[in-house]
C-alpha atoms as a PDB file:
ATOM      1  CA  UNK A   1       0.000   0.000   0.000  1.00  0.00           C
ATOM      2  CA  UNK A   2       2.789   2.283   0.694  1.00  0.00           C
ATOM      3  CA  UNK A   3       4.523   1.695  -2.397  1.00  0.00           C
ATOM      4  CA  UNK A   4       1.522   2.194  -4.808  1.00  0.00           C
ATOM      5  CA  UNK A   5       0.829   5.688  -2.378  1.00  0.00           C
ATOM      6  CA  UNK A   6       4.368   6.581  -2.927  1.00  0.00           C
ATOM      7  CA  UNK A   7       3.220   6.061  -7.017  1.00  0.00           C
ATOM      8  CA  UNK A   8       0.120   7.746  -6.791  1.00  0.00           C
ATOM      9  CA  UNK A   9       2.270  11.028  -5.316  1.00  0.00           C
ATOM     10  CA  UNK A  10       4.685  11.808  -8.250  1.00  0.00           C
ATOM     11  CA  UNK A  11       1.595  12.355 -10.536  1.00  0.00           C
ATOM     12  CA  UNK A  12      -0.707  14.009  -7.920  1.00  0.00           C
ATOM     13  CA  UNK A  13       2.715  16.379  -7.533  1.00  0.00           C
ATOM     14  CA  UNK A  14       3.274  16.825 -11.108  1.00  0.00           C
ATOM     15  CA  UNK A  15      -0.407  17.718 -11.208  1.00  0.00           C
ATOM     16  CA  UNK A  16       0.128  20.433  -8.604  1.00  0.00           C
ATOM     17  CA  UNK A  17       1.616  23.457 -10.174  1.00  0.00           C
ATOM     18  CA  UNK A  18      -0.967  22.790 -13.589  1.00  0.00           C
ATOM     19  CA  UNK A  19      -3.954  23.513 -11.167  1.00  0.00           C
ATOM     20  CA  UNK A  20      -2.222  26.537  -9.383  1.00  0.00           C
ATOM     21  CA  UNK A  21      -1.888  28.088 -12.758  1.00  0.00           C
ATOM     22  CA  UNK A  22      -5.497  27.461 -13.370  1.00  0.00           C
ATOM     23  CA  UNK A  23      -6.416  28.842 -10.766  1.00  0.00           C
ATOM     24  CA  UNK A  24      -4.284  32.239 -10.764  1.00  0.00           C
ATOM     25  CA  UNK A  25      -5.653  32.404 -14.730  1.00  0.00           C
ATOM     26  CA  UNK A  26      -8.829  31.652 -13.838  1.00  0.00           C
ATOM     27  CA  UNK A  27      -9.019  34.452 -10.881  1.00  0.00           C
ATOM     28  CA  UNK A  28      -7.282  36.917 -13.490  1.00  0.00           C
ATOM     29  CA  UNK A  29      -9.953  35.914 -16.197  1.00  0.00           C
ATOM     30  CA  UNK A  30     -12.964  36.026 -14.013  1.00  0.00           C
ATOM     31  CA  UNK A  31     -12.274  39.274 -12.593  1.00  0.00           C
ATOM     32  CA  UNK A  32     -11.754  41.325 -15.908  1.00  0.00           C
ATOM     33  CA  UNK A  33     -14.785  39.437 -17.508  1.00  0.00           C
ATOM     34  CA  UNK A  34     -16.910  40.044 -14.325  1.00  0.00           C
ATOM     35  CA  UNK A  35     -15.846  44.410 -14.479  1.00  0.00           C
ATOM     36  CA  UNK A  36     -16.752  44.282 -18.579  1.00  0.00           C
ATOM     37  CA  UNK A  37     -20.183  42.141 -18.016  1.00  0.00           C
ATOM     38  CA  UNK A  38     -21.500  43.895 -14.940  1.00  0.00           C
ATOM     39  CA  UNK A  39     -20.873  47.278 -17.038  1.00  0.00           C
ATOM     40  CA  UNK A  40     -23.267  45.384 -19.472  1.00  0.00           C
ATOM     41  CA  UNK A  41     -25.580  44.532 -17.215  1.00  0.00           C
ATOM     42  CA  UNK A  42     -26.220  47.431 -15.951  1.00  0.00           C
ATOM     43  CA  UNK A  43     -26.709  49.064 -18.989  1.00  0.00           C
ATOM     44  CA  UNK A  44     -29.471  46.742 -20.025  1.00  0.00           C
ATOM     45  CA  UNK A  45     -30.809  47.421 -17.023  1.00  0.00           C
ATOM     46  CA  UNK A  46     -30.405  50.863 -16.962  1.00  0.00           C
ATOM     47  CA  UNK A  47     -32.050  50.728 -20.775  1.00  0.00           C
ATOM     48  CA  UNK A  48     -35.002  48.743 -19.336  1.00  0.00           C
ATOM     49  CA  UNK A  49     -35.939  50.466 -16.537  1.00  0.00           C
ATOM     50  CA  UNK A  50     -35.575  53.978 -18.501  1.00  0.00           C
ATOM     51  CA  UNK A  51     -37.911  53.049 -21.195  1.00  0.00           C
ATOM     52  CA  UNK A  52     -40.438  51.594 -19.158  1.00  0.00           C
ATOM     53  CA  UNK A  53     -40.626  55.239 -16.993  1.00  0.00           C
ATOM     54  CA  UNK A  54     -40.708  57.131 -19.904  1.00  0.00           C
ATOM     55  CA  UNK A  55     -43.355  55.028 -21.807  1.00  0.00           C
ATOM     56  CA  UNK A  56     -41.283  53.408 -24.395  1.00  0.00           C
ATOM     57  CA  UNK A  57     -41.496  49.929 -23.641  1.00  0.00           C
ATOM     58  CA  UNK A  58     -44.555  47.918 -21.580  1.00  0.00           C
ATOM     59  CA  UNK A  59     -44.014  45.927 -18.665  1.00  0.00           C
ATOM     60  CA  UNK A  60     -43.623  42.753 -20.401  1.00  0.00           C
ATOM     61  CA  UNK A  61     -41.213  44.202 -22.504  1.00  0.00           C
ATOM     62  CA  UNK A  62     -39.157  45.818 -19.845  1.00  0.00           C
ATOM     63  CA  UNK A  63     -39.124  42.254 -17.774  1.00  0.00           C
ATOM     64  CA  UNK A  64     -37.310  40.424 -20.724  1.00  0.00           C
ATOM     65  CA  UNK A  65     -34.597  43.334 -21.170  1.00  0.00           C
ATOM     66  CA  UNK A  66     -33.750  43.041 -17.474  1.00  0.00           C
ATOM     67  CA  UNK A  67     -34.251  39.270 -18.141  1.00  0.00           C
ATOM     68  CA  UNK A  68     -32.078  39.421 -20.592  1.00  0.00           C
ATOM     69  CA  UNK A  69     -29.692  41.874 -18.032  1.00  0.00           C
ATOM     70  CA  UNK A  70     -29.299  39.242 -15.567  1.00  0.00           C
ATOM     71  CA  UNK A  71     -27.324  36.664 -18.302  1.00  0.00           C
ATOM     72  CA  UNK A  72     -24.510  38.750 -17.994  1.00  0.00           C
ATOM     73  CA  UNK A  73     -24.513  39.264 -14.588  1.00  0.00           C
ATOM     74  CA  UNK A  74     -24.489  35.691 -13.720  1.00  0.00           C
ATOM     75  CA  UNK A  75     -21.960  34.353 -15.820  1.00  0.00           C
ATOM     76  CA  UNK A  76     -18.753  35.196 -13.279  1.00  0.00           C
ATOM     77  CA  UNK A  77     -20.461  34.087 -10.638  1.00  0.00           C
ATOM     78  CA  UNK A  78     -20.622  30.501 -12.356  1.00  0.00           C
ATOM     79  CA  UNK A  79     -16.717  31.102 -13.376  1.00  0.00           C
ATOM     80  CA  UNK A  80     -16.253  31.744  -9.740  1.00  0.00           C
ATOM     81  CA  UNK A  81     -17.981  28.443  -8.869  1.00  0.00           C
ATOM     82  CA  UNK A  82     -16.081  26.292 -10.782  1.00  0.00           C
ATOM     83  CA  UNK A  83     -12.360  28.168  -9.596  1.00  0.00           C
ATOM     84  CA  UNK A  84     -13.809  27.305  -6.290  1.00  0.00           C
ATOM     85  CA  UNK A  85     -14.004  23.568  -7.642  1.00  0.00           C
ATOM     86  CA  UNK A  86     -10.618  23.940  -8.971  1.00  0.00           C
ATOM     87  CA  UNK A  87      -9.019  25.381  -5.366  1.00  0.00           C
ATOM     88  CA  UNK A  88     -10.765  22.266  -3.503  1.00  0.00           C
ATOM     89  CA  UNK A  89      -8.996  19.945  -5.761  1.00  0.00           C
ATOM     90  CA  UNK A  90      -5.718  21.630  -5.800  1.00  0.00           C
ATOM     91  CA  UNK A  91      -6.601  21.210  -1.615  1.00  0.00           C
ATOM     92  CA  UNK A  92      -6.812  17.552  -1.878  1.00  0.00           C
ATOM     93  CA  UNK A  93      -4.220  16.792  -3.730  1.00  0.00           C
ATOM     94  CA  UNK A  94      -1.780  18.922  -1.121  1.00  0.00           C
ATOM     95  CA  UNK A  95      -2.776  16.842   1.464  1.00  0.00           C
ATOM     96  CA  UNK A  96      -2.705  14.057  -0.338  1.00  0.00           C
ATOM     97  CA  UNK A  97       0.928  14.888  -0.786  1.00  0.00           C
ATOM     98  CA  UNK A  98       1.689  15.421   2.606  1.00  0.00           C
ATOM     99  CA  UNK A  99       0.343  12.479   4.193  1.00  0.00           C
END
């Protein structure tokens, strides 16, 4: 058992520094996407709720352009899900080095 542990390790610690960088790139990626697609968020937002006060656009209308809004909005928070996956793993396997 210790032998095929001692196997299992070089991999897990070759794996190491490819999930760091993932996770530094990811971080960098998320963060510049997030600032651009929260700027377009808002203006959809921003378009929807102006032209439903000033009579342009119904309610309906108004609700899918926010709708619509919202796509944007969520999309780093999913990125920021899945570098969270990516930080566990990169957890695991350090411990899994160390013991």
């Amino acid at each position: 058992m210790r032998i095929l542990r001692k196997l299992l390790k070089v991999p897990a610690l070759l794996m190491l520094p490819l999930f760091s960088v993932l996770q530094w790139i990811g971080i960098f990626l998320t963060g510049l996407a997030g600032s651009i697609l929260n700027l377009l968020a808002f203006l959809f937002a921003f378009t929807a709720g102006a032209s439903y006060l000033m009579g342009l656009a119904s309610g309906s209308e108004a609700l899918k352009m926010m709708t619509i809004g919202f796509i944007p909005f969520i999309l780093p928070v999913i990125a920021e899900q899945i570098i969270i996956g990516i930080t566990a793993l990169r957890c695991v396997l350090r411990a899994f080095i160390r013991s």
